[in-house]
Protein backbone atom coordinates (compact mmCIF):
# COMPACT_ATOMS: atom_id res chain seq x y z
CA UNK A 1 -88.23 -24.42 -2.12
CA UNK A 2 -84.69 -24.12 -2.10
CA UNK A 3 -83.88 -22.42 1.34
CA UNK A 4 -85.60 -25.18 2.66
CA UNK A 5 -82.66 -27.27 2.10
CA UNK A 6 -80.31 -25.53 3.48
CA UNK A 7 -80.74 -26.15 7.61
CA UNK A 8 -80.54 -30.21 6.48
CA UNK A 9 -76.63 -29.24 4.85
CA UNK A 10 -76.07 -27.34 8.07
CA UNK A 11 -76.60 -30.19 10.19
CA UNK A 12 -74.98 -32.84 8.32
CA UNK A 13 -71.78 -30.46 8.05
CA UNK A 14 -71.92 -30.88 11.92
CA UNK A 15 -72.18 -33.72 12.38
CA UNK A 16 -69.51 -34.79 10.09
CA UNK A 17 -67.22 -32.53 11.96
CA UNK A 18 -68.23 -33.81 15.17
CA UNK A 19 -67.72 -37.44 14.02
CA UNK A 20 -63.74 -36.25 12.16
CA UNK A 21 -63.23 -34.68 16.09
CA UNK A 22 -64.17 -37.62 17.79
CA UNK A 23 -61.99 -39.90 15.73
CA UNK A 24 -58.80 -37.49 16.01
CA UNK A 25 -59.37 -38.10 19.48
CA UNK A 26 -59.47 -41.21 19.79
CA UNK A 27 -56.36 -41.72 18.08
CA UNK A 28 -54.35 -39.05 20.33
CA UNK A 29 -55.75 -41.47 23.59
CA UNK A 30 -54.94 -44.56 21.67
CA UNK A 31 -51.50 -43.24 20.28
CA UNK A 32 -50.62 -42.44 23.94
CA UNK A 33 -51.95 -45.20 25.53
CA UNK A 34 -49.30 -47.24 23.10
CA UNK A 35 -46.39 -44.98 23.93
CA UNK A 36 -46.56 -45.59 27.82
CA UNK A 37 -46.99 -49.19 27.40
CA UNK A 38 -43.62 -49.24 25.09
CA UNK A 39 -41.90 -47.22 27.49
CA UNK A 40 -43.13 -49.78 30.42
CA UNK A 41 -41.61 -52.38 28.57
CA UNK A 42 -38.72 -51.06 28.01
CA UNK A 43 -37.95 -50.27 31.78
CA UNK A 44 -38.50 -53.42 32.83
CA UNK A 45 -36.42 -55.00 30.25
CA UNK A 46 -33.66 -52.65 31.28
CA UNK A 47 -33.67 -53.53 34.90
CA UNK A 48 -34.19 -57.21 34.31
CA UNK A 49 -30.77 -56.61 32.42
CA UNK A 50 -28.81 -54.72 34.58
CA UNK A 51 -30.29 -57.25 37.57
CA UNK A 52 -28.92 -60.09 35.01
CA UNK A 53 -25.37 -58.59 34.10
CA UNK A 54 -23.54 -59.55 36.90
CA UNK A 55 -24.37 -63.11 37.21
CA UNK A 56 -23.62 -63.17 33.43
CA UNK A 57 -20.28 -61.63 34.29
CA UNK A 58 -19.43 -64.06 37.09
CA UNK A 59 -20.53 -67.17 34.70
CA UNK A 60 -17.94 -65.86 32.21
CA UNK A 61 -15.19 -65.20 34.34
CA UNK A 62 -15.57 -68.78 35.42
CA UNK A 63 -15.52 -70.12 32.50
CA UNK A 64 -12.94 -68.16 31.50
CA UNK A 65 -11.12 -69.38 35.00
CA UNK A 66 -11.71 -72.89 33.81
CA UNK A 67 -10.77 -73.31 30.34
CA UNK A 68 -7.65 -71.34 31.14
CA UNK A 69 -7.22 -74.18 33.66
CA UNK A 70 -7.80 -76.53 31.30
CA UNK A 71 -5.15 -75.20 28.60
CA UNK A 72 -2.42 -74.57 31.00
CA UNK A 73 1.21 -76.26 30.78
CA UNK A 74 2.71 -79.00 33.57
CA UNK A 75 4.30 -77.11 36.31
CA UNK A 76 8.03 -76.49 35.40
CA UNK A 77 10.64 -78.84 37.50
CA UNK A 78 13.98 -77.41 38.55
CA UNK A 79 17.21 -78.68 37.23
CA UNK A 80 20.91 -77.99 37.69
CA UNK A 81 22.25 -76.85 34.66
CA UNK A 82 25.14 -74.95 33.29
CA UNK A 83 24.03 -71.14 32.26
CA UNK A 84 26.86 -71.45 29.61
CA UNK A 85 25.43 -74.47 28.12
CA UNK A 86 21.94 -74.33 28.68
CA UNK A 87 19.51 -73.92 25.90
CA UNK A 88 16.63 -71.47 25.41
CA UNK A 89 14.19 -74.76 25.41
CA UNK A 90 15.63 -75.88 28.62
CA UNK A 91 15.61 -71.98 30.43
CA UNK A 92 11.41 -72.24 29.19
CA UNK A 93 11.07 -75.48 30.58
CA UNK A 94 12.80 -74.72 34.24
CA UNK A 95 10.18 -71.71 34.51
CA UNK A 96 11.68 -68.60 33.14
CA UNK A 97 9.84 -66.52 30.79
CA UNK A 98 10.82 -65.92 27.29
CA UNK A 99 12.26 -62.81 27.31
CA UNK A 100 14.41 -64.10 30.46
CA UNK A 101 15.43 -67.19 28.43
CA UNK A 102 16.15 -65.19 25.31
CA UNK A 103 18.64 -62.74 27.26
CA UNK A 104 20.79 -65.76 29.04
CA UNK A 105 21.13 -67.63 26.04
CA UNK A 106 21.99 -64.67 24.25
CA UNK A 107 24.44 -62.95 26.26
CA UNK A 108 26.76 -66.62 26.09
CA UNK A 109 26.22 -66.59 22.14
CA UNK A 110 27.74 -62.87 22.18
CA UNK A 111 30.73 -64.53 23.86
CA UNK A 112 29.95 -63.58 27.61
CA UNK A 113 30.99 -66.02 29.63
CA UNK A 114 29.31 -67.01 33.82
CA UNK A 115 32.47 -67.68 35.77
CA UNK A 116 30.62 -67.51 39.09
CA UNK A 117 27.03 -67.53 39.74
CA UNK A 118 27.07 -63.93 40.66
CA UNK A 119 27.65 -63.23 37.15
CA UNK A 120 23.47 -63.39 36.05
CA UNK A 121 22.78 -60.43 38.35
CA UNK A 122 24.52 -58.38 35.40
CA UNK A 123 22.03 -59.11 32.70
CA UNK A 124 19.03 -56.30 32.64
CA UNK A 125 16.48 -59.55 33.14
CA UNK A 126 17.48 -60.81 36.58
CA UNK A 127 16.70 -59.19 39.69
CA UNK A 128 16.94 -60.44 42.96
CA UNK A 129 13.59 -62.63 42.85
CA UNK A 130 14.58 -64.67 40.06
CA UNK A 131 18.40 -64.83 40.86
CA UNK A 132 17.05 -66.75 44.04
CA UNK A 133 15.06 -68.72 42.50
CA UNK A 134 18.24 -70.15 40.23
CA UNK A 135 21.07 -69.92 42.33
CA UNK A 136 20.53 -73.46 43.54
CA UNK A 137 20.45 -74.99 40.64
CA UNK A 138 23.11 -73.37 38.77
CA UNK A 139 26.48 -75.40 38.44
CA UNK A 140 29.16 -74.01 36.45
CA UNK A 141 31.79 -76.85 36.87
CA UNK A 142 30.28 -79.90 36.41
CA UNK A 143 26.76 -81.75 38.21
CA UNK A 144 26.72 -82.99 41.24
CA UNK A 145 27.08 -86.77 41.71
CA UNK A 146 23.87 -87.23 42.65
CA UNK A 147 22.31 -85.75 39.59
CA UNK A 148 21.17 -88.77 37.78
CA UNK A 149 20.83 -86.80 34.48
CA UNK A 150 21.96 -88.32 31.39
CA UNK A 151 22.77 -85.36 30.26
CA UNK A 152 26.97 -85.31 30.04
CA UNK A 153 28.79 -82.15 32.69
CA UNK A 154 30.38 -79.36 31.24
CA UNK A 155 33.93 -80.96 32.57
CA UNK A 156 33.04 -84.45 30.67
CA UNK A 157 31.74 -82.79 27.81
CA UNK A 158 35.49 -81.12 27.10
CA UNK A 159 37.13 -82.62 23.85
CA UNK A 160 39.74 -85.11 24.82
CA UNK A 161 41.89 -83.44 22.78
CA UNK A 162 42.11 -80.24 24.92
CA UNK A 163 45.79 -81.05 25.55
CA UNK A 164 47.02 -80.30 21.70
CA UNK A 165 48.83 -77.10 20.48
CA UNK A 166 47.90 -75.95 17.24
CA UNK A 167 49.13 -73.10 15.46
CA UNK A 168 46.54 -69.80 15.98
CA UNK A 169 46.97 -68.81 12.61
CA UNK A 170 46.29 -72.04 11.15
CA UNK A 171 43.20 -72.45 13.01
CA UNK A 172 40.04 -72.47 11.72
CA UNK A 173 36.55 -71.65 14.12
CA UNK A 174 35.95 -75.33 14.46
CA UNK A 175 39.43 -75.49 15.82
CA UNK A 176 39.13 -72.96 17.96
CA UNK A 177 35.97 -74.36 20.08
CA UNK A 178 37.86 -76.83 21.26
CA UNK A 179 39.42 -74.30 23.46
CA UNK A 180 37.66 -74.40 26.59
CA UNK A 181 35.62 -71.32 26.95
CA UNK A 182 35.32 -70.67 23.03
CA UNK A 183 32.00 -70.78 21.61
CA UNK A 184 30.70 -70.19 18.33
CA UNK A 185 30.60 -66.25 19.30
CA UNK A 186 34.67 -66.54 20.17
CA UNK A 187 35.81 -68.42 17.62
CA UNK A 188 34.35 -66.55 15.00
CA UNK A 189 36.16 -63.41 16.69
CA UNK A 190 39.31 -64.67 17.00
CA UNK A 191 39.21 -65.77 13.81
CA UNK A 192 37.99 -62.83 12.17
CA UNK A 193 40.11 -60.16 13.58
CA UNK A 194 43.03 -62.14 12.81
CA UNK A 195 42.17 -61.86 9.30
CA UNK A 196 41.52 -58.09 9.65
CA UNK A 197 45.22 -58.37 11.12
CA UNK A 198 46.47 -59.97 8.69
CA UNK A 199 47.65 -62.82 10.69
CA UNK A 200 48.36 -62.93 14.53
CA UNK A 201 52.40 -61.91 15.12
CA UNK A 202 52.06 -62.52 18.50
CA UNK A 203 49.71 -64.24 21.49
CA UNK A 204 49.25 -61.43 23.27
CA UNK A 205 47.05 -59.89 20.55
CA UNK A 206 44.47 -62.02 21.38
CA UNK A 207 43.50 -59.70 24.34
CA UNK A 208 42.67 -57.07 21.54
CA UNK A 209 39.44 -59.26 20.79
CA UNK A 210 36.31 -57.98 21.63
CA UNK A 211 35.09 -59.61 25.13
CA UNK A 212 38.45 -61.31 25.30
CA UNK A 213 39.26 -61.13 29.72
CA UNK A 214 42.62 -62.21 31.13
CA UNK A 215 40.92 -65.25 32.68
CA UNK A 216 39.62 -66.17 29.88
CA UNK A 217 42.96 -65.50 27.62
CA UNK A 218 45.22 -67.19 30.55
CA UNK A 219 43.14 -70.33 30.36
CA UNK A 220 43.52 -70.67 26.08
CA UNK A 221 46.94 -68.98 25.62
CA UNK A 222 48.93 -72.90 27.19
CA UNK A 223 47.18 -74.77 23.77
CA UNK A 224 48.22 -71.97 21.29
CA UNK A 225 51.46 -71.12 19.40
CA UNK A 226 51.80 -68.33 16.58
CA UNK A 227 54.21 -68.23 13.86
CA UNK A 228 54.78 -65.23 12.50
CA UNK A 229 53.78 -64.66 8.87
CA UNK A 230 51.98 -61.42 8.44
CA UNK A 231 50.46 -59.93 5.37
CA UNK A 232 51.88 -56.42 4.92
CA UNK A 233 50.32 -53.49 3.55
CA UNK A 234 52.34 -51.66 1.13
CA UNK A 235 52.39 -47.60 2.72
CA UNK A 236 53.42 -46.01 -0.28
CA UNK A 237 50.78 -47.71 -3.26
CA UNK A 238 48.03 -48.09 -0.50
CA UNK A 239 45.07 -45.91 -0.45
CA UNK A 240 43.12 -44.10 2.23
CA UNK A 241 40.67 -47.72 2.56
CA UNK A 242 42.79 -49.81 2.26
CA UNK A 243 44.88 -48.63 5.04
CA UNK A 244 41.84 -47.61 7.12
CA UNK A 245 40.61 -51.44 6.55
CA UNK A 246 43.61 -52.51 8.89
CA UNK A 247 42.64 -52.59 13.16
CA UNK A 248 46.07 -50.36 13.94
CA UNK A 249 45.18 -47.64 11.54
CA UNK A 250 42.17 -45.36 11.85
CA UNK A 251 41.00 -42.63 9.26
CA UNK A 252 42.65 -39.90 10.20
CA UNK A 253 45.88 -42.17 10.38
CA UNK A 254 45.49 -43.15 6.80
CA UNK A 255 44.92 -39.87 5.36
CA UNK A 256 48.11 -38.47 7.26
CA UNK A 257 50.13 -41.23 5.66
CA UNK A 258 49.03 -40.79 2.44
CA UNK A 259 49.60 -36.46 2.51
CA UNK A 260 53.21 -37.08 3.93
CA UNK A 261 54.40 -39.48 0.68
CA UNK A 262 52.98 -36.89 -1.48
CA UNK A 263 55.11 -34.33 0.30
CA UNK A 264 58.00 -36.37 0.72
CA UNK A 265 57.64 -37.54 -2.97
CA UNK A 266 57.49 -41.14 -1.76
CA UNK A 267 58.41 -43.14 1.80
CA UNK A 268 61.71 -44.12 1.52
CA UNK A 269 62.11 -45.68 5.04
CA UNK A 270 59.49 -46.92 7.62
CA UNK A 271 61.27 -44.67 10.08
CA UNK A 272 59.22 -41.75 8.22
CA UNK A 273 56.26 -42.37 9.76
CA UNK A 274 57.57 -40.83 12.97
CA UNK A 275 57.00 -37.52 11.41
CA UNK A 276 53.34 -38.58 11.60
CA UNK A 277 51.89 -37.17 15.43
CA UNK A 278 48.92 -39.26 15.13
CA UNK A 279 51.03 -42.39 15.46
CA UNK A 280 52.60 -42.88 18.75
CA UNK A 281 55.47 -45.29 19.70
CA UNK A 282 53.01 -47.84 20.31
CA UNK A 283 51.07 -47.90 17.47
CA UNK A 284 54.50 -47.87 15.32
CA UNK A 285 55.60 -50.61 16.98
CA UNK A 286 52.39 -52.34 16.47
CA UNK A 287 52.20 -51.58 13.28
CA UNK A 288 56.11 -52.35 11.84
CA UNK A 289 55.21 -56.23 11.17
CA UNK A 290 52.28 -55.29 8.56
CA UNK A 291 53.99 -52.62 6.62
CA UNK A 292 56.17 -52.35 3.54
CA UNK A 293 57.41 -50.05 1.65
């Protein structure tokens, strides 16, 4: 009885191998099927985006157009104004960049000083665009009449007292801005080298200040007198910095003066220091009113 059985095991083996093939089958049609429909759908939503990209860019560069529009500043307005008196506010409002504003204003607080209009083309900023585009309104005297400005002209704005003499050793920075042509810068210049000095001896050293010019010095020297009283440096108890410290006596200066007392055993007359061939006539001469023995 038992061989009978086996044909029936036979065919359902078959047949459950030819239903397992027919499934796998299916699923490779319906797992393809699915793969070209993705891929369909993403074409078309790739060319529907690249079609839509550059109306999207136009729309933003408008908008971008507009609200830049929208946040801009009022137009500048030309004014006559005086480059040596004009602020860095006032440069940004006429129309001049930052940087431009920044190196005008600057240049007059370092103690340079516009005595023509020609003057601006030396700063690194202007070129010949923007020099044209100021030299009508610059006025380095005073504003014309028929400026209605309120704002007072360089000539009006001079101290009254422009016409007193005051001693230049006496003077303090404050006292020396009243000088016309002296800023801030100047004053603090003048002033400070004269205590590097040790007090002015004479007017003349005044040209000796960084940035001072003859026109400049010619126009100040009338309101100034100097009277002599110098603090001297002591040649034979001074050391090497403390002589270097004065504006007539460099380093190597110093350090000559201080090897000839040792081999002198002391300086016994000023006249010594003509032995010295780092100091010329000039500087000796320069020098006499600041040293003691």
């Amino acid at each position: 009885m038992k061989p009978k059985n086996k044909p029936s095991v036979l065919r359902n083996a078959q047949k459950f191998g030819l239903i397992l093939f027919i499934g796998i089958a299916i699923g490779i049609v319906i797992s393809l099927v699915l793969i070209i429909v993705i891929n369909s759908r993403d074409t078309q939503t790739l060319s529907l985006q690249k079609n839509e990209l550059p109306q999207k860019k136009g729309y933003q560069k408008l908008y971008n157009s507009k609200t830049s529009f929208n946040n801009s500043n009022k137009p500048p307005k030309p004014f006559y104004f005086n480059p040596n008196k004009v602020s860095y506010e006032e440069l940004i409002s006429f129309g001049l960049s930052p940087k431009q504003s920044g190196n005008i204003v600057n240049y007059v607080e370092a103690g340079g000083r516009f005595y023509k209009k020609e003057n601006l083309k030396k700063l690194y900023c202007m070129d010949d665009k923007l020099y044209k585009k100021l030299e009508p309104w610059i006025v380095l005297d005073k504003f014309p009449a028929k400026d209605t400005s309120s704002k007072p002209s360089f000539t009006q704005s001079w101290n009254k007292k422009e016409k007193d003499i005051f001693e230049l050793n006496a003077a303090d920075t404050l006292d020396l801005q009243r000088l016309r042509g002296i800023g801030p810068s100047y004053s603090r210049r003048i002033y400070n080298y004269g205590k590097k000095l040790g007090g002015y001896v004479k007017l003349e050293q005044l040209k000796e200040v960084y940035g001072m010019n003859d026109t400049l010095y010619k126009s100040i020297i009338p309101y100034l007198i100097v009277k002599p009283n110098p603090t001297k440096i002591n040649i034979n108890t001074s050391t090497i910095k403390q002589l270097n410290a004065h504006p007539y006596i460099d380093f190597f200066q110093a350090k000559a003066i201080i090897i000839l007392r040792q081999d002198i055993k002391g300086i016994k007359s000023l006249e010594d220091l003509r032995q010295i061939n780092l100091i010329d006539q000039a500087t000796y001469e320069k020098l006499l009113p600041y040293i003691e023995l």
